[in-house]
C-alpha atoms as a PDB file:
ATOM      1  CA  UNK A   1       0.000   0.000   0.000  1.00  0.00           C
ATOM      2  CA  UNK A   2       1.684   3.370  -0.578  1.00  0.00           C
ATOM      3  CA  UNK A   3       2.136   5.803   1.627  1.00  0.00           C
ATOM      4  CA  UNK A   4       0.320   9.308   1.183  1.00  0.00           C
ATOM      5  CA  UNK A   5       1.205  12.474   3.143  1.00  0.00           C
ATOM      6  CA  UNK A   6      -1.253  13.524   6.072  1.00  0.00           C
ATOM      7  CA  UNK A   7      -1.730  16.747   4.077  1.00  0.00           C
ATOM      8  CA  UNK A   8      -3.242  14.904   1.023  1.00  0.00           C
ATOM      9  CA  UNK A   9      -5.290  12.834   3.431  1.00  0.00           C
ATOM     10  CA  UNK A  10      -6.722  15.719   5.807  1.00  0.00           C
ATOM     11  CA  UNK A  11      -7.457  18.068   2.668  1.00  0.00           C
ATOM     12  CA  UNK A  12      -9.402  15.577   0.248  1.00  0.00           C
ATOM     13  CA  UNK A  13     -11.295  14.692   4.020  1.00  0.00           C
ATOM     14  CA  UNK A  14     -12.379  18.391   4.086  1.00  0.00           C
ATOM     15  CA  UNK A  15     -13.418  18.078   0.304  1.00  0.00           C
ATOM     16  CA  UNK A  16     -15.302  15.084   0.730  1.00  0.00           C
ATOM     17  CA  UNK A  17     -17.439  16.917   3.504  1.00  0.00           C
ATOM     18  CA  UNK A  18     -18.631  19.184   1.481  1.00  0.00           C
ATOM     19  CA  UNK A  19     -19.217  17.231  -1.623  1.00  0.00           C
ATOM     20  CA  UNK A  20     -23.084  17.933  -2.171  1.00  0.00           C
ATOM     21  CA  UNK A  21     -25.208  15.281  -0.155  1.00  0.00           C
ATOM     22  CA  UNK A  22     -22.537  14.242   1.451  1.00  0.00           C
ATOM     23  CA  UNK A  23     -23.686  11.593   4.076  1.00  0.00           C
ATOM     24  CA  UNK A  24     -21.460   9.450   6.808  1.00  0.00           C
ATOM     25  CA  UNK A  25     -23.617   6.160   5.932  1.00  0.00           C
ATOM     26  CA  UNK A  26     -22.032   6.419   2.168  1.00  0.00           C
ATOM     27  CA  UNK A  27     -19.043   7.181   3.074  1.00  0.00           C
ATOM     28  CA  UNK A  28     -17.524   4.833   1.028  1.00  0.00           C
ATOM     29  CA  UNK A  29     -19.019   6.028  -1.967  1.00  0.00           C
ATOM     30  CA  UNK A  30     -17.666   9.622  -1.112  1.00  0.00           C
ATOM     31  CA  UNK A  31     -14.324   8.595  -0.650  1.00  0.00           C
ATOM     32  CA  UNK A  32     -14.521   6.771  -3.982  1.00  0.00           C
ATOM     33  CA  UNK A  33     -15.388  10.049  -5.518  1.00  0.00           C
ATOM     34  CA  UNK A  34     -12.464  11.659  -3.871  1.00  0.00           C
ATOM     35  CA  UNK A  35      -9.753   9.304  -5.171  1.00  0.00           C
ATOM     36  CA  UNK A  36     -11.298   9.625  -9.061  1.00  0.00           C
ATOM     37  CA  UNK A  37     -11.280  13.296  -8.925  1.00  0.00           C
ATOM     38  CA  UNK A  38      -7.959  13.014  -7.226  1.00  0.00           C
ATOM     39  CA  UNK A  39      -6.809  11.266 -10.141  1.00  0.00           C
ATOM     40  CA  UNK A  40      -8.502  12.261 -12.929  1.00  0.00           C
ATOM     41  CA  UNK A  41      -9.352  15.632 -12.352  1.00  0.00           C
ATOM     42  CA  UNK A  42     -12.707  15.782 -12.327  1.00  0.00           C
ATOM     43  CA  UNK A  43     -15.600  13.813 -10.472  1.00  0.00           C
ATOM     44  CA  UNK A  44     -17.289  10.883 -11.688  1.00  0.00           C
ATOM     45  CA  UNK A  45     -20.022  11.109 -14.131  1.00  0.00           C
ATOM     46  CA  UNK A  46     -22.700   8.595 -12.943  1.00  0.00           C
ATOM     47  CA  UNK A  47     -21.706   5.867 -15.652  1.00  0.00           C
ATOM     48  CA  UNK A  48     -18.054   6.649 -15.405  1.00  0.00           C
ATOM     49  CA  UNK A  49     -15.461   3.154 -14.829  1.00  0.00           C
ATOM     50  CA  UNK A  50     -12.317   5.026 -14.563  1.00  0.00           C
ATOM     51  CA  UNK A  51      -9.755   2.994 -12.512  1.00  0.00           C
ATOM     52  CA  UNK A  52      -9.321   5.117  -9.370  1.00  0.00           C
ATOM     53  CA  UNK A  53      -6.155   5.030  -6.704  1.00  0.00           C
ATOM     54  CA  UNK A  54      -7.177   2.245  -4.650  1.00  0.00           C
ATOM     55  CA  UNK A  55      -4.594   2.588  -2.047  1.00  0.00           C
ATOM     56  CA  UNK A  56      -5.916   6.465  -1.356  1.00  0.00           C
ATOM     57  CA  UNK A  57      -9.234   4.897  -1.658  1.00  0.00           C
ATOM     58  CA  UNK A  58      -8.513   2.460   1.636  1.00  0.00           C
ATOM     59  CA  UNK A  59      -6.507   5.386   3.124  1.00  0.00           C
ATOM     60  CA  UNK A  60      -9.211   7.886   3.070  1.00  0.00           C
ATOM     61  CA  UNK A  61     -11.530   5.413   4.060  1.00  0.00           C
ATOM     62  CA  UNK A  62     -10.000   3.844   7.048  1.00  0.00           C
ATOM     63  CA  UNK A  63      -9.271   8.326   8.196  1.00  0.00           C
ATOM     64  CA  UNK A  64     -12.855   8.649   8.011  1.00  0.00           C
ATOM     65  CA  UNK A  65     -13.535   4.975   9.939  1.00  0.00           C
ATOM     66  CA  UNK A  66     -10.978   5.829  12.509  1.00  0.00           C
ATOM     67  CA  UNK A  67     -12.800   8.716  13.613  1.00  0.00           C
END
């Protein structure tokens, strides 16, 4: 799994909060959105199968989990 700075982490947290309709129970979902727009630029259109970062995926995941 590769390591990503704190910064990343702590700033795509505070996007992911206010990502319209952002909800705790999806979280998941939100985090999902974070790493595609992370690396691709933009968010996911609803059909969109873009590979995504997984490791940042379980990283921000497990932030948002551990608190």
């Amino acid at each position: 799994m590769t390591g990503y700075s704190e910064s990343l982490l702590d700033s795509l947290c505070l996007k992911i909060k206010d990502y319209p309709r952002f909800s705790l129970t999806e979280i998941e979902k939100f985090c999902w959105m974070a790493a595609h727009e992370h690396k691709h630029g933009v968010l996911p259109s609803e059909y969109d199968i873009r590979e995504i970062d997984e490791d940042l995926y379980l990283q921000l995941l497990q932030k948002f989990k551990a608190k």
